[in-house]
Each structure stands twice: as C-alpha cells, then as structure tokens.
Protein backbone atom coordinates (compact mmCIF):
# COMPACT_ATOMS: atom_id res chain seq x y z
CA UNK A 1 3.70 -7.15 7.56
CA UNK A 2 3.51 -3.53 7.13
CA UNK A 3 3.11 -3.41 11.17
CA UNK A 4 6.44 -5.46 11.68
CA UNK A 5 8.11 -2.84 9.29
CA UNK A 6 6.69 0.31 10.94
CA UNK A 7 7.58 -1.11 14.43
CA UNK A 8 11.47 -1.86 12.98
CA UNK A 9 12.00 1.00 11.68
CA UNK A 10 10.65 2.67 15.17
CA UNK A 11 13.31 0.41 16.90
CA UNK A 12 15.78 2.28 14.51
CA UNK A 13 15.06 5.49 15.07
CA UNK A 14 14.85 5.22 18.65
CA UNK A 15 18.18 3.99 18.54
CA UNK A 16 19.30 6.99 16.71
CA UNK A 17 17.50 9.57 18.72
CA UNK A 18 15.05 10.75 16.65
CA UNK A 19 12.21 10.62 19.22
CA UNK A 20 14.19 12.68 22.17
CA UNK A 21 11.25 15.13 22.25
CA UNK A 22 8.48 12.13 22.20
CA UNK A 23 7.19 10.59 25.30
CA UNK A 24 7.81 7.37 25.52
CA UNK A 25 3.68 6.50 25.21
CA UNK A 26 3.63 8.38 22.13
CA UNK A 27 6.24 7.02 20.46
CA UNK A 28 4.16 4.46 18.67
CA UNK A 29 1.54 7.08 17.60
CA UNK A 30 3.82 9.21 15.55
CA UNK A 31 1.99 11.04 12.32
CA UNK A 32 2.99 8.85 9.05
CA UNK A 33 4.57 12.51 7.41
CA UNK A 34 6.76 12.67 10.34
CA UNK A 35 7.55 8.91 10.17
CA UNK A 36 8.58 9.02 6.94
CA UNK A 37 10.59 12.29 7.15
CA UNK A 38 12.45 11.16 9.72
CA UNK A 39 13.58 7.88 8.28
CA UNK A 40 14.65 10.31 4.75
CA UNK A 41 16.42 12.33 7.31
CA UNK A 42 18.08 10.26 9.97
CA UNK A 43 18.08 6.27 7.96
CA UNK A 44 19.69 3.78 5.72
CA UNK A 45 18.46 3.11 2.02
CA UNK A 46 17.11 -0.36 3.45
CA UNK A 47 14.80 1.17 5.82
CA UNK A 48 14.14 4.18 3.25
CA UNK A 49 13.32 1.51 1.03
CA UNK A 50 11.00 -0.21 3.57
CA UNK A 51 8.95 2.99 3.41
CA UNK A 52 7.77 2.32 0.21
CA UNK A 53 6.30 -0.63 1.00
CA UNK A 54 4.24 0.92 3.73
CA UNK A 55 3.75 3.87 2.04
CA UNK A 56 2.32 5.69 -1.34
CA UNK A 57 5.14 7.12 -3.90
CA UNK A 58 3.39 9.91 -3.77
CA UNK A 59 2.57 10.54 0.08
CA UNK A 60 6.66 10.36 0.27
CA UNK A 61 7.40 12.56 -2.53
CA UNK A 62 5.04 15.26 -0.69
CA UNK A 63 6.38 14.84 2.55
CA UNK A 64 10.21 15.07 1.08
CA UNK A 65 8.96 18.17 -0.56
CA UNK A 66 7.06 19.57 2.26
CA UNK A 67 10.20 18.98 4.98
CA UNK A 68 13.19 18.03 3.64
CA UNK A 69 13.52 19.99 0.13
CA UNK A 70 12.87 23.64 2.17
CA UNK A 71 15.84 23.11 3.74
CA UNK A 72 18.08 23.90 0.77
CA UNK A 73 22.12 23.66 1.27
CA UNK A 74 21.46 21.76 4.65
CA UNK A 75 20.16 18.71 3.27
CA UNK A 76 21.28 19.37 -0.50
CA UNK A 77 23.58 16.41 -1.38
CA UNK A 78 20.93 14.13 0.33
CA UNK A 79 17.80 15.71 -1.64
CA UNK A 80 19.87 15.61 -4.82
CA UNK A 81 20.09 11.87 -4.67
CA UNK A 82 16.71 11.29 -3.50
CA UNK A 83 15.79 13.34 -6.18
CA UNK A 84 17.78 11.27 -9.12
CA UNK A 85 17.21 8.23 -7.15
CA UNK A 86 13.90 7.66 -5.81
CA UNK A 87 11.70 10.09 -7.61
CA UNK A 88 13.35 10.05 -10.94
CA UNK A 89 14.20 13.70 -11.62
CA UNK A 90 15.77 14.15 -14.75
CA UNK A 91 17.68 17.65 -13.51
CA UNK A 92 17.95 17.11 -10.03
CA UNK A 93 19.85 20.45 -9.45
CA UNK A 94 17.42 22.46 -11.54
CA UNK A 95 14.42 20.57 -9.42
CA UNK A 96 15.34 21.25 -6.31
CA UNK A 97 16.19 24.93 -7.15
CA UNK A 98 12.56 25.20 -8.37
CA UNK A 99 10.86 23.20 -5.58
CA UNK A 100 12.91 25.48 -2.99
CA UNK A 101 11.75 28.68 -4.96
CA UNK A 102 8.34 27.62 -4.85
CA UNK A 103 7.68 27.09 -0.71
CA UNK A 104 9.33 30.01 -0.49
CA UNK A 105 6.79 31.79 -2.92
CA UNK A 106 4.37 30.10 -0.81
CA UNK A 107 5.21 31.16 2.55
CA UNK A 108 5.76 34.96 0.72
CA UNK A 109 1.89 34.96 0.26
C-alpha cells in the first residue's frame, strides 16, 4: 500500500514540477527527507496526510525542521500551521522563532 502511495504522490509532484532538476531514471529513487519535504512544500493536506502513513511522526517533524522551518518569513504562514496543526505546538509563533534561532546557532558554530 505504502508503494501505491509513494508512487501517487510521485505522479503529483511531477505534475507540479518538483523534479525539474531529476532525471527522469532517478525520479523514483528520490531520498525519503527530500520526498517528504517536497510534498510539505509544494502539496495538498491529502497527500501531506498520506505521508504519515508512509512515514514516522518523527522522521517528518525532523525533516520540516531541518528544511522548511530555516527558511523563516518565506515559508512562515505555512510552518505556522504545520506547526499548530500537525505537530501540536502550543505557541506556534514562539516555536518557530526558537527552532529558526537554533539552526542558525548551529550553522554559527
């Protein structure tokens, strides 16, 4: 099932682009963190919510931390609800502040 849901939600982001630097042969091999950032990035809750089913919470908690949350005022009204929504942050503005601060920190070192 979870191969019929990964090759779907391919299909999709094909059809939105999100592969334009991918051949074509390596389309099918793509890493699961950049899988699963580009459905946050690029999908629908339906196919955002498929990823859970394929996926760990927290493998796409870290990756949503790791790619999308860096990004700050770019992707800010989207992190805020996946924040509230799917990871259950009680102060979504105060979290993502804090997450931000800290790769930051990190890259500093």
């Amino acid at each position: 099932m979870t191969q019929q849901i990964s090759h779907d939600i391919i299909q999709k982001l094909k059809a939105e682009n999100c592969f334009w630097s991918y051949s074509e042969d390596s389309i099918n091999n793509v890493p699961d963190d950049i899988l699963i950032e580009k459905v946050l990035g690029y999908l629908d809750l339906p196919e955002i919510d498929a990823l859970f089913l394929m996926f760990p919470y927290k493998k796409i908690k870290k990756v949503w931390l790791e790619h999308l949350v860096p990004q700050g005022e770019y992707l800010y009204s989207l992190n805020r609800f996946f924040a509230w929504y799917y990871f259950h942050v009680k102060r979504p503005d105060q979290y993502l502040k804090s997450m931000i601060t800290r790769h930051f920190n990190k890259m500093l070192q």
